[in-house]
C-alpha atoms as a PDB file:
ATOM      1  CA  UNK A   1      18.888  19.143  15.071  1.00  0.00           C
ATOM      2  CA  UNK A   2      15.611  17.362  14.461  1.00  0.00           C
ATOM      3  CA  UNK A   3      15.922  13.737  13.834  1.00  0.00           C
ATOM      4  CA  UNK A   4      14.044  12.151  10.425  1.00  0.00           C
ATOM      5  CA  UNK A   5      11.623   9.513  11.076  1.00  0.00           C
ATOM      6  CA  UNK A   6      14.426   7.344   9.424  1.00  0.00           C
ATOM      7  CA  UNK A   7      16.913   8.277  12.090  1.00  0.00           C
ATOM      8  CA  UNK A   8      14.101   7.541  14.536  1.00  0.00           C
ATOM      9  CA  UNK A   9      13.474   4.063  13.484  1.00  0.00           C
ATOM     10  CA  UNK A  10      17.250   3.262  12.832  1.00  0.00           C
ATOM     11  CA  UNK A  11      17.863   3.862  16.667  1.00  0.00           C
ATOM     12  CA  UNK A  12      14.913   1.875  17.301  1.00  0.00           C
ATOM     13  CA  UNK A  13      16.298  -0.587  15.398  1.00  0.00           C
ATOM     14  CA  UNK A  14      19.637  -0.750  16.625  1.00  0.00           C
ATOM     15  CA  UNK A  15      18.353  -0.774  20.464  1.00  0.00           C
ATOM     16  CA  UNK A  16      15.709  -2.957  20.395  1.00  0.00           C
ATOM     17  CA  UNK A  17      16.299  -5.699  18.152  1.00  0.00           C
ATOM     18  CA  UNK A  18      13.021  -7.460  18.648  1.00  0.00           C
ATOM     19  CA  UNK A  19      11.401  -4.926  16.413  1.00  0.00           C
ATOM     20  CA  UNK A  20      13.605  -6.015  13.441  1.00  0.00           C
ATOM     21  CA  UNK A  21      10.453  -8.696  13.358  1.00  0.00           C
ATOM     22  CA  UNK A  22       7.860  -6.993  14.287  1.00  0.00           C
ATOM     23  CA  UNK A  23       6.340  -3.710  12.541  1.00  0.00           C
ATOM     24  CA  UNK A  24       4.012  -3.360  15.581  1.00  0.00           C
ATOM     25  CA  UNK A  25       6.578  -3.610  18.603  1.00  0.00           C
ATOM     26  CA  UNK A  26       8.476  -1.138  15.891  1.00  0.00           C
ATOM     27  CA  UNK A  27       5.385   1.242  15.454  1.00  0.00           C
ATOM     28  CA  UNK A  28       5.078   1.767  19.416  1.00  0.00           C
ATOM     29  CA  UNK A  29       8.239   2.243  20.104  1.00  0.00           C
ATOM     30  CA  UNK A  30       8.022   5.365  17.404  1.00  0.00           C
ATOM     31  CA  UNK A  31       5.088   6.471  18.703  1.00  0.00           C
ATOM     32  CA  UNK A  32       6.705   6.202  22.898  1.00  0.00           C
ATOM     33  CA  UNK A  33      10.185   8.051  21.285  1.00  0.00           C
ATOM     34  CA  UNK A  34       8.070  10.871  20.222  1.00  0.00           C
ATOM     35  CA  UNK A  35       5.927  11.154  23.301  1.00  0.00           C
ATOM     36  CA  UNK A  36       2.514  10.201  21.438  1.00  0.00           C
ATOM     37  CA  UNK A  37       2.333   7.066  23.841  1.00  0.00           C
ATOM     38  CA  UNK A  38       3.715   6.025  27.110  1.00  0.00           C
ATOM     39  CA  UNK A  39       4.883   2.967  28.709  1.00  0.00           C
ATOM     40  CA  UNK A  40       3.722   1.822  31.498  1.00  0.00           C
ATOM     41  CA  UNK A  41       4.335  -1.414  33.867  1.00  0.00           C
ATOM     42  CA  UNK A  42       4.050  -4.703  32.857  1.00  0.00           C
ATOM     43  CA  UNK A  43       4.470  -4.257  29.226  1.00  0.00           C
ATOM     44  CA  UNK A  44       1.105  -2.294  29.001  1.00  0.00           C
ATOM     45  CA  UNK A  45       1.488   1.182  26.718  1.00  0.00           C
ATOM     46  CA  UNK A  46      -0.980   4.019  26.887  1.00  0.00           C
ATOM     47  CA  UNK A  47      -1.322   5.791  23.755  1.00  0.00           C
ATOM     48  CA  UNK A  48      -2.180   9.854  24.117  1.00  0.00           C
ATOM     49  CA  UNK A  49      -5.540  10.163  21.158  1.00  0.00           C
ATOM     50  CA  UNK A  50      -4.965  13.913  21.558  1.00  0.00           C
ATOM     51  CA  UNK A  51      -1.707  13.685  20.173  1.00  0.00           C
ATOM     52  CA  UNK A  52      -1.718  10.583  17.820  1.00  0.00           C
ATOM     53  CA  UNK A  53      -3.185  12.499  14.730  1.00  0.00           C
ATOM     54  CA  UNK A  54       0.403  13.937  15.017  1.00  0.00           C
ATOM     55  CA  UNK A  55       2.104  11.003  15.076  1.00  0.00           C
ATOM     56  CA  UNK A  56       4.278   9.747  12.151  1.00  0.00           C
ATOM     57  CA  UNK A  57       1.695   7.065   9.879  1.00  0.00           C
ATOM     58  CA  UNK A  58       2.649   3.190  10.531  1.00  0.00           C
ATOM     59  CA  UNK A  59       2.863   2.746   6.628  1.00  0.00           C
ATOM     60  CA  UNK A  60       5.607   5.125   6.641  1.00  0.00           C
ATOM     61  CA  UNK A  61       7.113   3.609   9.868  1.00  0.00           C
ATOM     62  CA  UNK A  62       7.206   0.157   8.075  1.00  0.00           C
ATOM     63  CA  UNK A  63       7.982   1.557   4.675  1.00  0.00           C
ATOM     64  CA  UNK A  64      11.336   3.038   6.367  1.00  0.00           C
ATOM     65  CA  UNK A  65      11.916   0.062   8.029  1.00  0.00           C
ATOM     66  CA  UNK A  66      11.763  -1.877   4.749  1.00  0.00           C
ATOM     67  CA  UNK A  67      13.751   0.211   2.862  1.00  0.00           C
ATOM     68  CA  UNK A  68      16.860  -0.029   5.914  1.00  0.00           C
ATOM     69  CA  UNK A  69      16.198  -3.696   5.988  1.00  0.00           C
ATOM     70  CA  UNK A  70      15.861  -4.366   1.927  1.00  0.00           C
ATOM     71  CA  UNK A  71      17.970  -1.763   0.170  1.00  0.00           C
ATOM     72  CA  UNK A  72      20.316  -0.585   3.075  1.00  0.00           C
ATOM     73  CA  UNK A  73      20.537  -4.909   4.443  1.00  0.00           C
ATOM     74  CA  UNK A  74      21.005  -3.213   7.709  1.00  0.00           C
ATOM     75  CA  UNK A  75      18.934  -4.724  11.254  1.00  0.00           C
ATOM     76  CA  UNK A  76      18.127  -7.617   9.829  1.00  0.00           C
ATOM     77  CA  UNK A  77      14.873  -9.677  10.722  1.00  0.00           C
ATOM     78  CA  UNK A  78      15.831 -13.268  11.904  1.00  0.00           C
ATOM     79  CA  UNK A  79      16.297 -15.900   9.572  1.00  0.00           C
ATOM     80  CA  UNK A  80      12.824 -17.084  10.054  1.00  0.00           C
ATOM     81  CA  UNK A  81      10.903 -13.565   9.858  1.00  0.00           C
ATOM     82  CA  UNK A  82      12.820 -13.025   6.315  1.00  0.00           C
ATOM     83  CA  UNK A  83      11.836 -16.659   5.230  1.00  0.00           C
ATOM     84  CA  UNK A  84       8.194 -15.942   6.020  1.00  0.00           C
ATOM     85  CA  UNK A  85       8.457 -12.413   4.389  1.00  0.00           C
ATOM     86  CA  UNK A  86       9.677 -13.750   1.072  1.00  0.00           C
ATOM     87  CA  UNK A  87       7.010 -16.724   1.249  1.00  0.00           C
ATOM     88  CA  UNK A  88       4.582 -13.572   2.020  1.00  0.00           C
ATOM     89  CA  UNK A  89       5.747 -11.553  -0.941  1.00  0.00           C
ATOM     90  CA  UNK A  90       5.863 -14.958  -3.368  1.00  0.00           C
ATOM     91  CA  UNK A  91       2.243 -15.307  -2.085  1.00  0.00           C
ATOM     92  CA  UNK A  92       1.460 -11.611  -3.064  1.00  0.00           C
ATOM     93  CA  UNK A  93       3.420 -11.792  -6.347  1.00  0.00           C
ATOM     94  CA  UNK A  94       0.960 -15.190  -7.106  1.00  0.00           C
ATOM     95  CA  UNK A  95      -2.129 -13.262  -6.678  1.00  0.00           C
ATOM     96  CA  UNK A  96      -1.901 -10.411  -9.202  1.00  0.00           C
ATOM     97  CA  UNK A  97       0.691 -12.459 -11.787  1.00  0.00           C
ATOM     98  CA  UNK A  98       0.400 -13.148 -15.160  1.00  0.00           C
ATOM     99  CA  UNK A  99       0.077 -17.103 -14.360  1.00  0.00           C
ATOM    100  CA  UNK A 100       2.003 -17.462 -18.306  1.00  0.00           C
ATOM    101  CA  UNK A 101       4.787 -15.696 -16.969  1.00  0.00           C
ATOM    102  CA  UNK A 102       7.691 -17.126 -14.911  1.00  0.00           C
ATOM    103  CA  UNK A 103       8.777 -15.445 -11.953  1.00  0.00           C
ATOM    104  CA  UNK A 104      12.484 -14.723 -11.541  1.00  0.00           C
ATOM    105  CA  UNK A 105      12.983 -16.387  -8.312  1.00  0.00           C
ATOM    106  CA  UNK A 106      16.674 -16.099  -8.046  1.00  0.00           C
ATOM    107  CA  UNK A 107      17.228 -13.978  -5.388  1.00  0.00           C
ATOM    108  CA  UNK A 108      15.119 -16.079  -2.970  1.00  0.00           C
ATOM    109  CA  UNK A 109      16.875 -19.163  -0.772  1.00  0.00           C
ATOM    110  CA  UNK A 110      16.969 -22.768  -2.988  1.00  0.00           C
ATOM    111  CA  UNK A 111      14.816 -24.478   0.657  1.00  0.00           C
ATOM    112  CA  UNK A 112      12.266 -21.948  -0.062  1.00  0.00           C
ATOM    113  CA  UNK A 113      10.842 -23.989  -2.951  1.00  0.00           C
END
């Protein structure tokens, strides 16, 4: 049976729990499970260009990861990734707002603010 990219990434996940907080250390080790990259000694990884344009897109990597760590609350990021992801999205949120509207910020941790 052929796993999903969300299988792929849940393993991932679950093995390597440094790429709970980091999409990039996440993205390569996608891209080294499906043989599109290599690793090598000394934490060095050799990606294979012939075969990346196969390779599953990092947005969708990340967007999967998101949606196991947001909607599933499954692998969590540590407490301070999480913190600086919420600041992140407040940040985001500030940018394209409506500054006469409040924002419903009760989901997000009281220190936060």
């Amino acid at each position: 049976m052929e796993q999903t990219i969300k299988d792929i990434v849940e393993s991932i996940l679950k093995e390597y729990p440094i790429t709970r907080d980091d999409d990039f250390l996440l993205c390569l080790r996608v891209l080294i499970r499906g043989g599109f990259a290599h690793a090598l000694p000394e934490g060095k990884v050799q990606i294979d260009l012939t075969k990346l344009q196969y390779a599953p897109a990092f947005e969708t990597i990340t967007r999967v990861r998101r949606e196991i760590q947001n909607e599933e609350h499954r692998f969590q990021a540590s407490e301070e990734v999480q913190q600086r992801r919420i600041l992140n999205e407040i940040k985001q949120h500030s940018k394209y707002s409506n500054p006469t509207k409040n924002m419903n910020l009760g989901n997000y941790p009281s220190q936060l603010w």
